[in-house]
Protein backbone atom coordinates (compact mmCIF):
# COMPACT_ATOMS: atom_id res chain seq x y z
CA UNK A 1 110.16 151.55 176.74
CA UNK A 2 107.53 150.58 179.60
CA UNK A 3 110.10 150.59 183.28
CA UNK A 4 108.50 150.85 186.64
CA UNK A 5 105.18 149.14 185.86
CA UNK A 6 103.97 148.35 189.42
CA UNK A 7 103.09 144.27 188.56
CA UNK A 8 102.04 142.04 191.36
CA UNK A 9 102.43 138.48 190.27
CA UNK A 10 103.21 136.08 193.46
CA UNK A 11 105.57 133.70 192.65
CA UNK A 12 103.27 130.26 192.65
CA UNK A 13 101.04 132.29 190.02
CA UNK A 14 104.09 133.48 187.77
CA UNK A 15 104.99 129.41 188.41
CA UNK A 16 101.83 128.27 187.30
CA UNK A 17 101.38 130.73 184.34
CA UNK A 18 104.59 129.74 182.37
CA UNK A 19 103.90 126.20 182.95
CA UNK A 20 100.21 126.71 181.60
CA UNK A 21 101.50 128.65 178.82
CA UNK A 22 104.05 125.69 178.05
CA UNK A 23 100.88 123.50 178.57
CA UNK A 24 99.38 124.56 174.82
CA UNK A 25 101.89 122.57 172.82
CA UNK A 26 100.62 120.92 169.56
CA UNK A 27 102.61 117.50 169.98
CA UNK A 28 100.84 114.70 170.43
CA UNK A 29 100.37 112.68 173.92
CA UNK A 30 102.59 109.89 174.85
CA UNK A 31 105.71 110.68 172.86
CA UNK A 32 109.46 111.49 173.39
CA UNK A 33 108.29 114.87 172.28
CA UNK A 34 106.27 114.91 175.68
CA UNK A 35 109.06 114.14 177.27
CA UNK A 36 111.19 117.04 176.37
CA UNK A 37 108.66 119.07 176.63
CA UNK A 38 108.24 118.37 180.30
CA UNK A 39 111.56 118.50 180.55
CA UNK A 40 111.37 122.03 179.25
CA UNK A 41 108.62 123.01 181.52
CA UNK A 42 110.22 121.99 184.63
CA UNK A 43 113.73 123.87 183.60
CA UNK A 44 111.68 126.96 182.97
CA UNK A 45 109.85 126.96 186.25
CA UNK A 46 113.74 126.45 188.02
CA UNK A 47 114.28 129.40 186.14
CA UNK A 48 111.64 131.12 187.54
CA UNK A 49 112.47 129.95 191.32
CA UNK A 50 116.64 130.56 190.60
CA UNK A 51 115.49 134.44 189.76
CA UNK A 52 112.68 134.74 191.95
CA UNK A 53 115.33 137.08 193.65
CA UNK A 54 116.86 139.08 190.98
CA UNK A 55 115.82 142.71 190.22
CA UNK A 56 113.13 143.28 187.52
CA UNK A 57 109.95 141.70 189.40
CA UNK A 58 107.97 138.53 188.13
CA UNK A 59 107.02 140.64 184.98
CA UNK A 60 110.21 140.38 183.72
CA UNK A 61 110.63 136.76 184.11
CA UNK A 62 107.22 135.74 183.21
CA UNK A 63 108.05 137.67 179.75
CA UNK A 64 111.34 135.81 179.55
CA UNK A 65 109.70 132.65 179.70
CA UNK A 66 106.98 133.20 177.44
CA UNK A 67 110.06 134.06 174.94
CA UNK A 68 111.81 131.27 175.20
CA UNK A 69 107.93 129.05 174.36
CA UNK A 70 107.37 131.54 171.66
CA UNK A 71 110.87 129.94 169.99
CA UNK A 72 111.24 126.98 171.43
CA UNK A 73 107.67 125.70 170.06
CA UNK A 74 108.20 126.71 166.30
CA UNK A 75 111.98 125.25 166.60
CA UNK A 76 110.98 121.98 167.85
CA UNK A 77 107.92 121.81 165.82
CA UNK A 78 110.11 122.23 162.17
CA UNK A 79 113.05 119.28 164.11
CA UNK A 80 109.59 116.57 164.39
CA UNK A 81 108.67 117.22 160.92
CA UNK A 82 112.32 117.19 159.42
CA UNK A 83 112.52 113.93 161.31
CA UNK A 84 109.79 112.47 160.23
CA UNK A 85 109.98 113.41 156.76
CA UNK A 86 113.66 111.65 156.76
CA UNK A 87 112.09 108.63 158.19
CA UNK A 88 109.73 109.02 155.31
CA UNK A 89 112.10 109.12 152.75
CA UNK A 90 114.53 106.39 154.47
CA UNK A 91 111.88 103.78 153.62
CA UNK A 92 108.13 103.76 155.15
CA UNK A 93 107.09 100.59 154.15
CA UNK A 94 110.75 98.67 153.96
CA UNK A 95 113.03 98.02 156.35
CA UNK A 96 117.16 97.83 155.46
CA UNK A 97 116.63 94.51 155.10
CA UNK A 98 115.22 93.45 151.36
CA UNK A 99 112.60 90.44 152.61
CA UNK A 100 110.32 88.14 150.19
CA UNK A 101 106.81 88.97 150.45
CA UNK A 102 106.30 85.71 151.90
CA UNK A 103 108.82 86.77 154.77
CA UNK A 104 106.96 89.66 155.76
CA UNK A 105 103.93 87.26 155.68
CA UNK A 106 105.63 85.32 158.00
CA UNK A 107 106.95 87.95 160.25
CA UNK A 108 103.23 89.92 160.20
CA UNK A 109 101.84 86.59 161.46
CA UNK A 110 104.12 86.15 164.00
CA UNK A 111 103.64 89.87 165.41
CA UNK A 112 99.65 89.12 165.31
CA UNK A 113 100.65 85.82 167.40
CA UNK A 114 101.97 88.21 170.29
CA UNK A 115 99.52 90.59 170.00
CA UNK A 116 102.23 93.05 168.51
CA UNK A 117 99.24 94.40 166.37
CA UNK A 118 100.68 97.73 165.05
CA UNK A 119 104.18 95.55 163.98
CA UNK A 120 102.03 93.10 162.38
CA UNK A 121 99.73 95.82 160.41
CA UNK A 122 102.81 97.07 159.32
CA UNK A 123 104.34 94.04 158.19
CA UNK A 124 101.19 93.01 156.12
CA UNK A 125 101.16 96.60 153.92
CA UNK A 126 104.89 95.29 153.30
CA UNK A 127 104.04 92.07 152.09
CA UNK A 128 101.21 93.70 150.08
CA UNK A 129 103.74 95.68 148.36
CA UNK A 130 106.67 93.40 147.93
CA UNK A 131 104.19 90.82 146.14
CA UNK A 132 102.64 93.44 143.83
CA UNK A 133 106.23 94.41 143.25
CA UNK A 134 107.00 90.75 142.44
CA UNK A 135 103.75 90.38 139.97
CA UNK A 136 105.08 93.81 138.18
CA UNK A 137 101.76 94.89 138.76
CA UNK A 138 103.95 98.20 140.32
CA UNK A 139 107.42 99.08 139.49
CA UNK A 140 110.01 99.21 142.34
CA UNK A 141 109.98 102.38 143.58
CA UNK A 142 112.66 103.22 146.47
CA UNK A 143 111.32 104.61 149.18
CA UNK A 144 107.89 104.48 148.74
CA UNK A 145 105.52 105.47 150.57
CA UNK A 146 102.07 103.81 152.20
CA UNK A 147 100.32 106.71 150.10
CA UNK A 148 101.98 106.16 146.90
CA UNK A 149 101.50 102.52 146.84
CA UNK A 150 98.15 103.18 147.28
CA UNK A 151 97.54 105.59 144.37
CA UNK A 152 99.88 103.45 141.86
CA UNK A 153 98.14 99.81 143.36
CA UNK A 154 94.36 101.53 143.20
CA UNK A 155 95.28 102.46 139.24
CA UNK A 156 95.95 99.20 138.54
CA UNK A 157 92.90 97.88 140.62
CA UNK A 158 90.17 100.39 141.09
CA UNK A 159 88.09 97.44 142.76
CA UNK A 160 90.12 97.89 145.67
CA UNK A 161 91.43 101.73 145.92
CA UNK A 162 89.28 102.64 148.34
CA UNK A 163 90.70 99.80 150.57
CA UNK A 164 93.70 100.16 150.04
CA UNK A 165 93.93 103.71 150.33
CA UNK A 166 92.30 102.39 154.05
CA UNK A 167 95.24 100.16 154.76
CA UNK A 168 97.81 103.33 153.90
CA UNK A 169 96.33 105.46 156.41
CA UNK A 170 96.29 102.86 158.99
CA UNK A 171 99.47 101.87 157.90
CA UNK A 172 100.41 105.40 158.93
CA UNK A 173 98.10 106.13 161.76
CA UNK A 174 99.88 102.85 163.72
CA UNK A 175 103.67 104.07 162.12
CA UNK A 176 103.13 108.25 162.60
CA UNK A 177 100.52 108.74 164.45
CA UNK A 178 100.92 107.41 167.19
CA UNK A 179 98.06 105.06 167.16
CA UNK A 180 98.12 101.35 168.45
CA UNK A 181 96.90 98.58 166.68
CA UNK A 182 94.23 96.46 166.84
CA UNK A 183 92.95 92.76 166.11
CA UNK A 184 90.21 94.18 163.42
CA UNK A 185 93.03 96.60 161.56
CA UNK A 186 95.08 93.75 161.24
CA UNK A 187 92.47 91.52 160.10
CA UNK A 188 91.42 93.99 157.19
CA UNK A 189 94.83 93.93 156.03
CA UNK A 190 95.44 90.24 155.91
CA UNK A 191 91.54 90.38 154.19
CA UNK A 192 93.04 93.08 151.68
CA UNK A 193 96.31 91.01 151.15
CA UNK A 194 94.33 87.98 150.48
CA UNK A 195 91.76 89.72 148.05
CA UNK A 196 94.79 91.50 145.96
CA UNK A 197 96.68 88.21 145.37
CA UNK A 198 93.56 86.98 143.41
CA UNK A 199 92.77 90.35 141.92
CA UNK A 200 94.18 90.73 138.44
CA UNK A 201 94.75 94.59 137.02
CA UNK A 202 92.52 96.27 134.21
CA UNK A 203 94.31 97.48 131.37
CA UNK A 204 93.88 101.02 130.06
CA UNK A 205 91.23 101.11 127.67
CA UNK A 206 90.02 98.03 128.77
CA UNK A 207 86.56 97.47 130.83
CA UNK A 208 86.67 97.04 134.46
């Protein structure tokens, strides 16, 4: 074991380099996960000003901090994806509510009136659903998700798998990823909505 190594790390730069280390984080801007993360950073550089007087020089707390990053990160980081894989599975396109496809018609157009664009978007991939649901063009499925409607809706109408493989990953992007919505990314979905309700689905073995 390493003892007496002469380190001379003045206490803004030990400070600075925990809170750059803690600066590398992989979640994305804007989020809760931000939050606690800053939240983190300024409890590790109290930490650092609390022992700025103990025995064991700046190495030893510099070390300490990058510890607790080098656990915290992979802890927190396997928590977001357990939480959103549970909001996944709790229903990504339906709420606990059952609604009509004309409801979430309604309630997407109402969103779009407020300029509540990412609501509305996801609203419209609802109504999409519900109404192929009610056509039996798909089975209900519980719980399923923007992706899988659009593999099991693009089977039944390869005319329009491309776009609505689109709409999932906006669906997502405005749901997941942290992405607002827009006028033109609701407007494609209401276009997509409008297109599948005259669409009609080609049989296996059939021609397109």
């Amino acid at each position: 074991m390493i003892i007496d190594v002469p380190v001379d790390i003045a206490r803004d730069a030990a400070r600075e380099a925990a809170i750059n280390e803690l600066a590398k984080s992989i979640y994305p801007k804007e989020s809760w996960w931000d939050r606690l993360l800053r939240g983190v950073q300024e409890w590790i550089a109290d930490l650092i000003d609390a022992a700025s007087g103990l025995p064991g020089g700046w190495f030893s707390i510099v070390m300490l901090a990058l510890l607790i990053v080098a656990v915290a990160i992979p802890v927190l980081s396997m928590a977001r994806r357990a939480t959103r894989s549970r909001a996944g599975t709790a229903g990504e396109l339906f709420g606990a509510r059952a609604r009509t496809a004309a409801e979430h018609r309604a309630a997407a157009e109402a969103c779009a009136a407020q300029g509540r664009w990412a609501e509305a978007i996801r609203e419209r991939l609802r109504a999409i659903a519900r109404d192929l649901e009610d056509r039996a063009l798909l089975d209900r499925v519980p719980g399923r998700t923007a992706d899988e409607l659009a593999a099991d809706a693009g089977r039944m109408l390869p005319d329009l798998a491309d776009e609505l493989a689109a709409a999932a990953r906006l669906f997502d992007d405005v749901t997941y990823g942290d992405l607002p919505g827009t006028p033109e990314g609701y407007r494609s979905m209401a276009e997509l909505d409008d297109r599948l309700r005259r669409a009609r689905p080609v049989l296996s073995g059939a021609p397109a």
